[in-house]
Protein backbone atom coordinates (compact mmCIF):
# COMPACT_ATOMS: atom_id res chain seq x y z
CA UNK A 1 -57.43 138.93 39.83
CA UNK A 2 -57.57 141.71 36.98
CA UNK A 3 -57.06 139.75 33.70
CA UNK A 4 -55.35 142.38 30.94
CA UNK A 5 -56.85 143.34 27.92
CA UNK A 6 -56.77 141.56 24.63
CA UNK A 7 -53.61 143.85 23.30
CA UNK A 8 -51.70 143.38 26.35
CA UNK A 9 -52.59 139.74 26.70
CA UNK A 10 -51.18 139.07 23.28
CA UNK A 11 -47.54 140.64 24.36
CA UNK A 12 -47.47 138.08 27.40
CA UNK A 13 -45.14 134.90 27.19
CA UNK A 14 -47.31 131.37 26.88
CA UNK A 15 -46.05 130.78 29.99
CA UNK A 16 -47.34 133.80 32.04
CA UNK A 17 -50.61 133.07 29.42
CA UNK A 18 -51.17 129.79 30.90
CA UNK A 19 -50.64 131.52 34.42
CA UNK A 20 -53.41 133.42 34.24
CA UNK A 21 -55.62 131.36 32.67
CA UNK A 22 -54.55 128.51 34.09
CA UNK A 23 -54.70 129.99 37.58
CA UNK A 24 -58.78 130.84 36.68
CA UNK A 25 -59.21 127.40 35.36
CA UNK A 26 -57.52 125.96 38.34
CA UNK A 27 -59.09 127.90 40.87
CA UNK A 28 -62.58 127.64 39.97
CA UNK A 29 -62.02 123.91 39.79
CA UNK A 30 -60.53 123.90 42.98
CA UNK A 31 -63.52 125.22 44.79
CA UNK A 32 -65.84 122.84 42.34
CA UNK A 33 -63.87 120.04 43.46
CA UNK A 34 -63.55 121.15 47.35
CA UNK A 35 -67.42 121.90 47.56
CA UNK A 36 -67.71 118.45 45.92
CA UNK A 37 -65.29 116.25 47.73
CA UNK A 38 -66.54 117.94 51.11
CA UNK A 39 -70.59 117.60 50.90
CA UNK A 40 -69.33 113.92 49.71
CA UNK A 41 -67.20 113.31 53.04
CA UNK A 42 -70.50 115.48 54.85
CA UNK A 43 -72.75 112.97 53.64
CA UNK A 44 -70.64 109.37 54.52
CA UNK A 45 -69.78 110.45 57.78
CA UNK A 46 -73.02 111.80 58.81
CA UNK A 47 -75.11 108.57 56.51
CA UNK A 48 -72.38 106.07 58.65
CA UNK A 49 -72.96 108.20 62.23
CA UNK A 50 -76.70 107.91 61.43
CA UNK A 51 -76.89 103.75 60.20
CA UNK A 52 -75.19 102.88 63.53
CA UNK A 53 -77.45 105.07 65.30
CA UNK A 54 -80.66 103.79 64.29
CA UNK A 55 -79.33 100.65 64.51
CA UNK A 56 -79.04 101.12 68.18
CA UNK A 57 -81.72 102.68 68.78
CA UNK A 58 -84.04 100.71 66.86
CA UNK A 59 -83.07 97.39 69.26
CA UNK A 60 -84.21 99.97 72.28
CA UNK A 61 -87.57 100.97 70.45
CA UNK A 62 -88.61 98.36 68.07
CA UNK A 63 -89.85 96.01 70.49
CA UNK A 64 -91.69 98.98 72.00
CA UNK A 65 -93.58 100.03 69.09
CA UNK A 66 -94.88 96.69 67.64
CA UNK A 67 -98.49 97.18 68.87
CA UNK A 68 -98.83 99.81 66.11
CA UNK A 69 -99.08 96.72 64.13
CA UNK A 70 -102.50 95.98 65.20
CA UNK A 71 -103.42 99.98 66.33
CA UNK A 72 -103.13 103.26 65.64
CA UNK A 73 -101.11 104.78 68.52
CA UNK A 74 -98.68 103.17 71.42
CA UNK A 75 -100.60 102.10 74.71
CA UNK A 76 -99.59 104.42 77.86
CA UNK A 77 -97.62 101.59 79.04
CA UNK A 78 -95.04 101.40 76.00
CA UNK A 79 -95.14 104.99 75.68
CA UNK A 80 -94.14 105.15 79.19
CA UNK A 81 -91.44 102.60 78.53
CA UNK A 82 -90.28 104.44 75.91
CA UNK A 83 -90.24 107.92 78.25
CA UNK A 84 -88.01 106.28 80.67
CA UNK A 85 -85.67 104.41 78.58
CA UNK A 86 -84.81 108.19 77.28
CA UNK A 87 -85.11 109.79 80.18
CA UNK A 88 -81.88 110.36 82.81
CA UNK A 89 -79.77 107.85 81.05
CA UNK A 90 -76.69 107.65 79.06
CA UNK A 91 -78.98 107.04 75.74
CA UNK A 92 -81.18 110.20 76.84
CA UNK A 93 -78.00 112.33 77.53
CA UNK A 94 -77.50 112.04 73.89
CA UNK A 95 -80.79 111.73 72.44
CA UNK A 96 -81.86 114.86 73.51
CA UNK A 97 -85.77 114.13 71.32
CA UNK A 98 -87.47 111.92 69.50
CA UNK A 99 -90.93 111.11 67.67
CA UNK A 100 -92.63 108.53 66.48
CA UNK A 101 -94.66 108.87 62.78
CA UNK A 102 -97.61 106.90 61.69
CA UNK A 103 -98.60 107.23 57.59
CA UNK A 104 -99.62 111.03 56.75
CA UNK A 105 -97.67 112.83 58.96
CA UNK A 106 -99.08 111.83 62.16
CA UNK A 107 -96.58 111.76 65.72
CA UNK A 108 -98.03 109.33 68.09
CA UNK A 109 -95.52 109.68 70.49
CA UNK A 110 -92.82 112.31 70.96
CA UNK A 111 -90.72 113.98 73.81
CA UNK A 112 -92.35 117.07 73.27
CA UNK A 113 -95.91 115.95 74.22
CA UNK A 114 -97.24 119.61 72.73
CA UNK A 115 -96.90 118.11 69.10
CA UNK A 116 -98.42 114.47 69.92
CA UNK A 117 -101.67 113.36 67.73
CA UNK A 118 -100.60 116.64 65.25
CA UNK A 119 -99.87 116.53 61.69
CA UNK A 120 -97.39 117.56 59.89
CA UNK A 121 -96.39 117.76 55.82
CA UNK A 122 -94.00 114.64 55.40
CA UNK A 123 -90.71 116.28 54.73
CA UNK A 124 -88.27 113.86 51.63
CA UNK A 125 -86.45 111.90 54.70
CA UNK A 126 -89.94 111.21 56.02
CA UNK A 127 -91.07 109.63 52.88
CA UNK A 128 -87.82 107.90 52.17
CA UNK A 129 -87.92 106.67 55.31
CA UNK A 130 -91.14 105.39 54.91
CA UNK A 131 -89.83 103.15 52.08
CA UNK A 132 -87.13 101.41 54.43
CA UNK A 133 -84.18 104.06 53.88
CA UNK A 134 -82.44 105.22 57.03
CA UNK A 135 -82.16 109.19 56.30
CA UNK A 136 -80.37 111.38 58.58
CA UNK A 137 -79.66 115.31 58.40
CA UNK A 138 -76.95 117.22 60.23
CA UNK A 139 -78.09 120.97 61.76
CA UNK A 140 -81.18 120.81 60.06
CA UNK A 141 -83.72 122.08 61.78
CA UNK A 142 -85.68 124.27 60.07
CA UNK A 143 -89.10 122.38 59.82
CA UNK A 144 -92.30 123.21 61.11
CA UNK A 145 -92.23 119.94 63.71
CA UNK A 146 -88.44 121.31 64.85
CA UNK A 147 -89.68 124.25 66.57
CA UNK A 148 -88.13 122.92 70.22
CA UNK A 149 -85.27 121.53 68.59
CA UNK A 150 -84.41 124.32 66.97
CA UNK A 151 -84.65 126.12 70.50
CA UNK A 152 -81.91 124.06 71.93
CA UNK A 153 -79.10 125.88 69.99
CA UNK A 154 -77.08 122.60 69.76
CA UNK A 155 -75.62 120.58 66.88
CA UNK A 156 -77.75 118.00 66.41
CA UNK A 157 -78.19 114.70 64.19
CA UNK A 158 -81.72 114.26 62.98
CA UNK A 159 -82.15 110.73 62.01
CA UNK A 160 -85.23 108.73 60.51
CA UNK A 161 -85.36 105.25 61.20
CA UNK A 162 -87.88 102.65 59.90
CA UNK A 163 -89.69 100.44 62.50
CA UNK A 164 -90.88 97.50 61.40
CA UNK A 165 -92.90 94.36 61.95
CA UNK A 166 -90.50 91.81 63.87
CA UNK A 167 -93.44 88.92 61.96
CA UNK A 168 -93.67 90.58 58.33
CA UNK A 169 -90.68 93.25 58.27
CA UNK A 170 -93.03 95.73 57.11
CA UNK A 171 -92.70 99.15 57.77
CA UNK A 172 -94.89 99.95 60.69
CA UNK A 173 -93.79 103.70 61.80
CA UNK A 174 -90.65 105.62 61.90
CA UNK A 175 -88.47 106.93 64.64
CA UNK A 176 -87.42 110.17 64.57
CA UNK A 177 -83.95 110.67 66.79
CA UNK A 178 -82.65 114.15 67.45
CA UNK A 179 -78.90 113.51 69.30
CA UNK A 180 -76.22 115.80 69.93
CA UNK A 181 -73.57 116.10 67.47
CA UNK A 182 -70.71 118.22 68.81
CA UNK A 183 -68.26 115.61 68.22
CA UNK A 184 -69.43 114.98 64.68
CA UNK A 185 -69.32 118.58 64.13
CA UNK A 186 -65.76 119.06 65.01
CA UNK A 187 -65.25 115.83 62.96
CA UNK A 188 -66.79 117.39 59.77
CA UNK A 189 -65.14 120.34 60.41
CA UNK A 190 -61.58 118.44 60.19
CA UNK A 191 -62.76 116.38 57.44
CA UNK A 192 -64.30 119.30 55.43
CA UNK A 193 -60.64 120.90 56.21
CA UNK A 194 -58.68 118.29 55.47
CA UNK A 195 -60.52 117.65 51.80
CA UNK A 196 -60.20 121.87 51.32
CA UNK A 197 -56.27 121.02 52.12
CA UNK A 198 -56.06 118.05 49.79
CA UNK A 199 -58.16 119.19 46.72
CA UNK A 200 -56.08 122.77 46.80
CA UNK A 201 -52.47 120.54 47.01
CA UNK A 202 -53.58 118.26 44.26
CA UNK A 203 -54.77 121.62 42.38
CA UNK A 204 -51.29 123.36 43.03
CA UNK A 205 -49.54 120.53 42.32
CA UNK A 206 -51.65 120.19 38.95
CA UNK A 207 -50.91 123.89 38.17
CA UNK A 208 -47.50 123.61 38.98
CA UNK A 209 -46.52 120.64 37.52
CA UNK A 210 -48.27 121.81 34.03
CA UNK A 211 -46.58 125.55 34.32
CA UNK A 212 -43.40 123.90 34.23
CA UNK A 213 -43.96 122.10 31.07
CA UNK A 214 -45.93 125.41 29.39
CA UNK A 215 -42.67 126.88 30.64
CA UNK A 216 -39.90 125.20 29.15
CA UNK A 217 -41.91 124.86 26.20
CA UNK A 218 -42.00 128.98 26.27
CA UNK A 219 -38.84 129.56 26.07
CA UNK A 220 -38.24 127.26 23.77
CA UNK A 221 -40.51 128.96 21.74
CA UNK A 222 -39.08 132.08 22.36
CA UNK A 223 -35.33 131.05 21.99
CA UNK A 224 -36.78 130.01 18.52
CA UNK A 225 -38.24 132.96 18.10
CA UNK A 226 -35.56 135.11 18.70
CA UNK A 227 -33.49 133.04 16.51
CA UNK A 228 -36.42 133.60 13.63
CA UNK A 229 -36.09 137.54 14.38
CA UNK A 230 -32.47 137.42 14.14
CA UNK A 231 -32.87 135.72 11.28
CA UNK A 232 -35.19 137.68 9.34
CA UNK A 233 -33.48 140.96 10.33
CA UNK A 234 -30.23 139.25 8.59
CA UNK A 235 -32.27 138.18 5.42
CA UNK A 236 -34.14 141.70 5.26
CA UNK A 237 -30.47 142.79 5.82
CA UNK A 238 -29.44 141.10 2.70
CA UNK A 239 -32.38 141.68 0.85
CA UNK A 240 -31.71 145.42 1.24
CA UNK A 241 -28.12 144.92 -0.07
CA UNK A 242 -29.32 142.52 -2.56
CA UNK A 243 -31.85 145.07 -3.73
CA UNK A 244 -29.47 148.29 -3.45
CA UNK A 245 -26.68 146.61 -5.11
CA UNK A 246 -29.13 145.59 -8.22
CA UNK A 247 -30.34 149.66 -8.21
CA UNK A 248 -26.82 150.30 -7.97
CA UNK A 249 -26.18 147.94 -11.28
CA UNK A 250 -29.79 148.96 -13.08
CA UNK A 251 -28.41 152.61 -12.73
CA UNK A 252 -24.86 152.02 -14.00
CA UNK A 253 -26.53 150.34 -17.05
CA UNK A 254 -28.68 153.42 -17.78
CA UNK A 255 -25.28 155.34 -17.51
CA UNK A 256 -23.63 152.80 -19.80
CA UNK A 257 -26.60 152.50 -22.49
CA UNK A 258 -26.52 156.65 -21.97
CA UNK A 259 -22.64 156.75 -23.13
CA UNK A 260 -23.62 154.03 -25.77
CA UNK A 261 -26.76 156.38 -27.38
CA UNK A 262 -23.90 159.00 -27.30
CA UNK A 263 -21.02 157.40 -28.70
CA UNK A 264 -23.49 155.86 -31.17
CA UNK A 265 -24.82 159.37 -31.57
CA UNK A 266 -21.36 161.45 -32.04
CA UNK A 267 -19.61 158.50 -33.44
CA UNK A 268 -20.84 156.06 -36.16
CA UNK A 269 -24.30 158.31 -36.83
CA UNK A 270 -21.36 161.29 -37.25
CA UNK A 271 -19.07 159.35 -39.68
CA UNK A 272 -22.14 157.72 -41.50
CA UNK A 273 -23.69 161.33 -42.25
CA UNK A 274 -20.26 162.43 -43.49
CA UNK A 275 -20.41 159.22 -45.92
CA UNK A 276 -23.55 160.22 -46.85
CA UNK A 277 -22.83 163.72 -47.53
CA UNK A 278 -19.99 162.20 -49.72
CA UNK A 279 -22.10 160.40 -51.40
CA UNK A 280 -24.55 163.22 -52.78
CA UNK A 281 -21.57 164.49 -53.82
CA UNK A 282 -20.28 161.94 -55.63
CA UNK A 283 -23.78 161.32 -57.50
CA UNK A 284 -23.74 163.90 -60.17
CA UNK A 285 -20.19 161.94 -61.08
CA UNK A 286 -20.77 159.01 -61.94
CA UNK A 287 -22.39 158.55 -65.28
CA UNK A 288 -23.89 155.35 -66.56
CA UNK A 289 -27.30 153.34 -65.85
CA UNK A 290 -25.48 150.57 -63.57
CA UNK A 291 -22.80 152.18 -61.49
CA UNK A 292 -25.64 154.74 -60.81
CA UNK A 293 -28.08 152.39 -59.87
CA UNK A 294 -25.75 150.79 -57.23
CA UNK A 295 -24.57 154.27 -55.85
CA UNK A 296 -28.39 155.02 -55.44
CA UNK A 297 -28.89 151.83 -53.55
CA UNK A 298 -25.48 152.41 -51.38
CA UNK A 299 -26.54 155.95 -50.60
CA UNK A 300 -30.46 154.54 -49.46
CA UNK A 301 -28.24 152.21 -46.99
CA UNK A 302 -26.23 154.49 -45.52
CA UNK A 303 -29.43 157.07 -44.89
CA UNK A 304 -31.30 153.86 -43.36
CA UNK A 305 -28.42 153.40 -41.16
CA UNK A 306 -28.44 156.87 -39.77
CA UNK A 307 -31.84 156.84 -39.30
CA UNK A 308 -31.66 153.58 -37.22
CA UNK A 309 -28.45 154.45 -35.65
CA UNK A 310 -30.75 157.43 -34.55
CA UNK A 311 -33.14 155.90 -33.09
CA UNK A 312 -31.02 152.99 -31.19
CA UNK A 313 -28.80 156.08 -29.87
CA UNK A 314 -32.28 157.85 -29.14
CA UNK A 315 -33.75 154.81 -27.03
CA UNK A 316 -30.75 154.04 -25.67
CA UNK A 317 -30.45 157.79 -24.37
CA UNK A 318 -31.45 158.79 -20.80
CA UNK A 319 -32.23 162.35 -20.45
CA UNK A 320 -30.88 164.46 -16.99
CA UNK A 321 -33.76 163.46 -14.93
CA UNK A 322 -33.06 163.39 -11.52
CA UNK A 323 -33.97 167.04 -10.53
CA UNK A 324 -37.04 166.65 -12.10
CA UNK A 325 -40.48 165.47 -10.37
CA UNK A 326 -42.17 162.21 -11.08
CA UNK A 327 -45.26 164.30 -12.46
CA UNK A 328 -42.59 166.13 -14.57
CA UNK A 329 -40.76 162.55 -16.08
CA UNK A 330 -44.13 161.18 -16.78
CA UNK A 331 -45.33 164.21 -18.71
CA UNK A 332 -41.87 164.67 -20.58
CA UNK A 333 -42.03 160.97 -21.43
CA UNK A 334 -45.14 161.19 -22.96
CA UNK A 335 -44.70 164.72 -24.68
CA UNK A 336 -41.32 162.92 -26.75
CA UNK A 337 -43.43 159.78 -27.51
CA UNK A 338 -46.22 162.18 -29.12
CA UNK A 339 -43.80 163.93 -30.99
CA UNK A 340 -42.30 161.33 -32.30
CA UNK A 341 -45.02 159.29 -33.20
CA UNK A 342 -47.66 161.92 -33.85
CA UNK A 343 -50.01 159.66 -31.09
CA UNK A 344 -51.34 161.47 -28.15
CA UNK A 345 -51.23 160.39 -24.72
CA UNK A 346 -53.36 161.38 -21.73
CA UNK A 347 -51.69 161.83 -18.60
CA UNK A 348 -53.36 161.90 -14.92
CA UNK A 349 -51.23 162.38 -12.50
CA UNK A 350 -52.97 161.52 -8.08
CA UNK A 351 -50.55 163.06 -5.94
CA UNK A 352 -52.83 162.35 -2.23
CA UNK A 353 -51.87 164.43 0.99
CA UNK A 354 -48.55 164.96 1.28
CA UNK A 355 -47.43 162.70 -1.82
CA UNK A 356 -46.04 165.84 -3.62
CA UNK A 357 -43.06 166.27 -1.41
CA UNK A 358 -42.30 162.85 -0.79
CA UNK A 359 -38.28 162.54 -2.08
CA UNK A 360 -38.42 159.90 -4.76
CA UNK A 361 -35.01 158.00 -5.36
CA UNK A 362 -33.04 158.20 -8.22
CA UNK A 363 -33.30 154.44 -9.07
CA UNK A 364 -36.79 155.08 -8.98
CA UNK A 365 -37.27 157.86 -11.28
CA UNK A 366 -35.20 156.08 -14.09
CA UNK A 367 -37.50 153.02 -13.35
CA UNK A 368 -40.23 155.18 -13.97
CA UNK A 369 -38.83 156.53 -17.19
CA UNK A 370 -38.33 153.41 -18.07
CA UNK A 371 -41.61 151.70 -17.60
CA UNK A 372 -43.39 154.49 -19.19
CA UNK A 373 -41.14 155.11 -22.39
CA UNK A 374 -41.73 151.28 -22.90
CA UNK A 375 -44.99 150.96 -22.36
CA UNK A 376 -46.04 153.30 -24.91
CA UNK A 377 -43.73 151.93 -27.36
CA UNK A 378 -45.30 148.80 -26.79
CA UNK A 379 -49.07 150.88 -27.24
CA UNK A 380 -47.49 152.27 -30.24
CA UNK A 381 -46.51 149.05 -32.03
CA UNK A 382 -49.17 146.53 -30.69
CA UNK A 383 -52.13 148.79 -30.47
CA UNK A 384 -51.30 151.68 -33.27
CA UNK A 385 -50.92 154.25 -30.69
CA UNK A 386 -54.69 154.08 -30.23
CA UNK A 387 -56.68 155.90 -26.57
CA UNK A 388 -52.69 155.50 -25.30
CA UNK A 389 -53.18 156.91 -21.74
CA UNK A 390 -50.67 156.81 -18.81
CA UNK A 391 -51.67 157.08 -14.99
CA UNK A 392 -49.25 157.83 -12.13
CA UNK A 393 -50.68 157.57 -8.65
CA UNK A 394 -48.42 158.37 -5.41
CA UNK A 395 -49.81 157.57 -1.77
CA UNK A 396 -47.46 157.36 1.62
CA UNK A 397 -44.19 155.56 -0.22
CA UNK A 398 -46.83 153.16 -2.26
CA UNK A 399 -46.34 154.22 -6.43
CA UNK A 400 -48.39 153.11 -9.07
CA UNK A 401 -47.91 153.18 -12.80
CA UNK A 402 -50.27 152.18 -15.51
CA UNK A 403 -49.66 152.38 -19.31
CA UNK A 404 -53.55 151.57 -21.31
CA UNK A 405 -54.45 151.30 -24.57
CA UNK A 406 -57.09 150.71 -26.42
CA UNK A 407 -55.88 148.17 -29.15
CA UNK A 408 -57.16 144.40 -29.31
CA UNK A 409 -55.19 143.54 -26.05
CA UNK A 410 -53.91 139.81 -25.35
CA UNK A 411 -54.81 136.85 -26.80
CA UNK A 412 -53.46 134.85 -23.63
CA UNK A 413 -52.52 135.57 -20.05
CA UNK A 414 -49.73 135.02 -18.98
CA UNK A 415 -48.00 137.08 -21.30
CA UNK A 416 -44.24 136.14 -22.27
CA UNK A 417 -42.39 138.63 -21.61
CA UNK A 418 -39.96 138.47 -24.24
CA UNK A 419 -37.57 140.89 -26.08
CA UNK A 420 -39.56 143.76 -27.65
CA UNK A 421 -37.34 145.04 -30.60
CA UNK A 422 -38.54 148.33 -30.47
CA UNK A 423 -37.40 148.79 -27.20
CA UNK A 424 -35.72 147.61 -23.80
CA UNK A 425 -37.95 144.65 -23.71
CA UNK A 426 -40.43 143.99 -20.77
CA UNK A 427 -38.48 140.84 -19.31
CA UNK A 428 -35.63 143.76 -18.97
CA UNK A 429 -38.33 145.69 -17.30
CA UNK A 430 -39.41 143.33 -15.37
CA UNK A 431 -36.09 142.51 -13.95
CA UNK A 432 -35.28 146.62 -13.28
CA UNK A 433 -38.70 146.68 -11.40
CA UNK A 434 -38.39 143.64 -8.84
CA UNK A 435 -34.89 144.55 -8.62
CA UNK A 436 -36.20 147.56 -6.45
CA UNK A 437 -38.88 145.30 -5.02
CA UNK A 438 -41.69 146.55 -7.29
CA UNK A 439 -43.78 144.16 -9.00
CA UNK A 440 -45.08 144.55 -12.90
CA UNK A 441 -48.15 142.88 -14.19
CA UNK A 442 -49.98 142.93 -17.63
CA UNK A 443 -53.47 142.06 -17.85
CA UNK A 444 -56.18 143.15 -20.12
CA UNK A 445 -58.37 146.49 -19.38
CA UNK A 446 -61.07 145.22 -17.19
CA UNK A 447 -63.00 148.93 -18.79
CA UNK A 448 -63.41 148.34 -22.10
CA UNK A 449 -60.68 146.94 -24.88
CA UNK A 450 -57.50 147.07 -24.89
CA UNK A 451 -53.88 145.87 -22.63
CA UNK A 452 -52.93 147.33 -19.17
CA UNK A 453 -49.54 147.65 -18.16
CA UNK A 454 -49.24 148.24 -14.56
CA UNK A 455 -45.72 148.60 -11.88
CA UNK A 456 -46.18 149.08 -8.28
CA UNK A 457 -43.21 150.07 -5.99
CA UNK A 458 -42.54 150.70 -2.90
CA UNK A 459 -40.57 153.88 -2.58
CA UNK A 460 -39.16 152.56 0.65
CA UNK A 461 -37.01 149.74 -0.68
CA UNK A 462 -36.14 151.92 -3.92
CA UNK A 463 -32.91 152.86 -2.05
């Protein structure tokens, strides 16, 4: 099984997920548990086959083997018993060997008379069997005393049975039974089979059962997630319309404060300047301390009127900008603040890659304006017009504009946006900004005194 990689793996349902995994999971506990369950059912059958073995066999041989009680090998004439009672009979058609041990690996008797009165290394079933286990091994006959056993080629049972002292019980020698095992063979093989069969079912059924559940729980989740998509495409849907239609109503109030600065500009500044003209005029005529005082002070109203009529009509007034650049707004914004204040302004203007001929929205560009034109007024006023500096940076659709100064800066952040009287205000800012999704921020400069006012926009959702 080729699992995928970790980016196609993340495009896969939960439920084909947990298949795969699952399936690994499953399937290496399935041949944990089958080699487990199996050498378990290997070991009862062939411990069970071996107890009622020995069991027989040891009434046959224990009474032939007590003398080794009182010596060190069998006389001739229980050996001889011993010989015959395995020899052309139903017990010696399926015993096909046998020894007898004494302590330290010595055979006193055996069926193969080359290895009598040798010694051999106890082997674990020897020893065990030496402390009163019964110990048994199935097709196991790979040690050094198995050489003719080996040679058969049959299945055989190799069993270890204690012999003991019919007076004291003790442990006197050990038997050492070799029968054939074809039967238990094919009985191990069906048992080995049938716990393969049972541990893969119960596995499958496992796997199955919990796929189901991982499922219906996946499409669930994905019913829920469609829904989500389908939702969010309808919100970012309405956002977009929510968004346009505020661009839409932040550039019909440019056009109507535009037709305000003008009718304020051709209208009441027009008629006041007439009155004022009228009134020059009608200074040399009037004669007397009094009447001329008052004219003086009428005359000093009406100029201060057309001078703030001006410059109402003057902020008010948005010049034909959308054939122009960004670069080219900025600068012109910043060239009309200096000459009307007398304060310079730096400008540095980071166009990266193809920046330059990105097409910048309408809505965008009077934002711009905007944010600039009222960010140096606010340098002007707060910070007399000192270091004033504006920086315009353009990457992919992401724009950022920062007005500095370098004035005394904020007292406190937050700063409340409220209505700045020499201009549009930054709460009105503020609102023409996130209405095209931008965000504006005001913070102190982090390189050296003074205030930082900062917009970032995303050109995309300027529609």
């Amino acid at each position: 099984m080729v699992l995928p990689g970790i980016s196609e793996w993340s495009k896969l349902s939960l439920a084909r997920q947990f298949a795969l995994a699952g399936g690994v999971v499953m399937f290496i506990a399935a041949i944990a548990g089958g080699y487990f369950v199996t050498n378990q059912i290997e070991a009862v059958v062939v411990r069970n086959t071996a107890n009622a073995t020995a069991l027989y066999m040891e009434s046959f041989i224990a009474p032939l083997s007590q003398d080794l009680a009182t010596r060190e090998d069998l006389s001739e004439g229980n050996r001889a018993k011993i010989g015959a009672l395995l020899a052309d009979t139903a017990l010696g058609r399926r015993v096909v060997s046998f020894k007898i041990w004494r302590p330290g690996g010595l055979i006193v008797d055996a069926s193969n008379l080359a290895v009598v009165g040798q010694r051999f290394d106890p082997t674990e079933n020897l020893k065990l069997a030496w402390q009163g286990e019964v110990r048994a091994d199935f097709n196991d006959t790979g040690d050094e005393e198995d050489v003719a056993e080996h040679a058969l080629g049959l299945p055989l049972l190799e069993i270890y049975s204690p012999i003991r002292d019919i007076k004291t019980g003790k442990v006197i020698a050990v038997a050492e039974f070799y029968e054939i095992a074809s039967q238990l063979k094919l009985d191990l093989i069906r048992a080995r089979s049938l716990g393969w069969v049972m541990v893969a079912a119960a596995v499958v059924l496992i796997w199955v059962s919990l796929f189901a559940i991982v499922m219906r729980g996946s499409k669930t989740i994905d019913r829920q997630l469609a829904a989500l998509r389908q939702m969010a495409s309808h919100n970012l849907a309405l956002r977009l319309r929510v968004q346009g239609a505020a661009a839409r109503f932040a550039s019909v109030n440019d056009q109507v404060l535009r037709r305000i600065g003008a009718d304020l500009h051709d209208g009441p500044a027009q008629l006041m300047g007439y009155a004022a003209l009228r009134l020059d005029a009608l200074q040399a005529q009037v004669v007397g301390g009094k009447a001329k005082a008052d004219l003086d002070t009428v005359q000093q109203a009406v100029k201060d009127s057309i001078l703030e009529i001006r410059n109402i009509s003057r902020g008010l007034s948005l010049p034909d900008i959308e054939q122009k650049s960004l670069e080219d707004i900025v600068r012109g914004v910043a060239d009309a603040h200096t000459a009307r204040t007398g304060s310079a302004v730096a400008v540095r203007i980071d166009l990266q890659g193809a920046a330059a001929s990105i097409v910048v929205p309408a809505a965008a560009k009077i934002c711009c304006f905007r944010f600039v034109q009222e960010g140096l007024n606010n340098g002007w006023h707060h910070a007399e017009g000192r270091g004033q500096e504006v920086r315009l940076h353009l990457h992919d659709d992401a724009l950022r504009v920062v007005v500095l100064d370098q004035g005394p800066g904020f007292s406190a952040l937050p700063v409340d946006f409220s209505v700045d009287e020499a201009g549009l205000g930054l709460a009105g800012l503020t609102d023409r900004v996130e209405a095209l999704g931008g965000h504006l921020s005001v913070a102190n400069r982090a390189d050296g005194p003074g205030a930082e006012l900062r917009m970032d926009l995303d050109l995309k959702g300027a529609v």
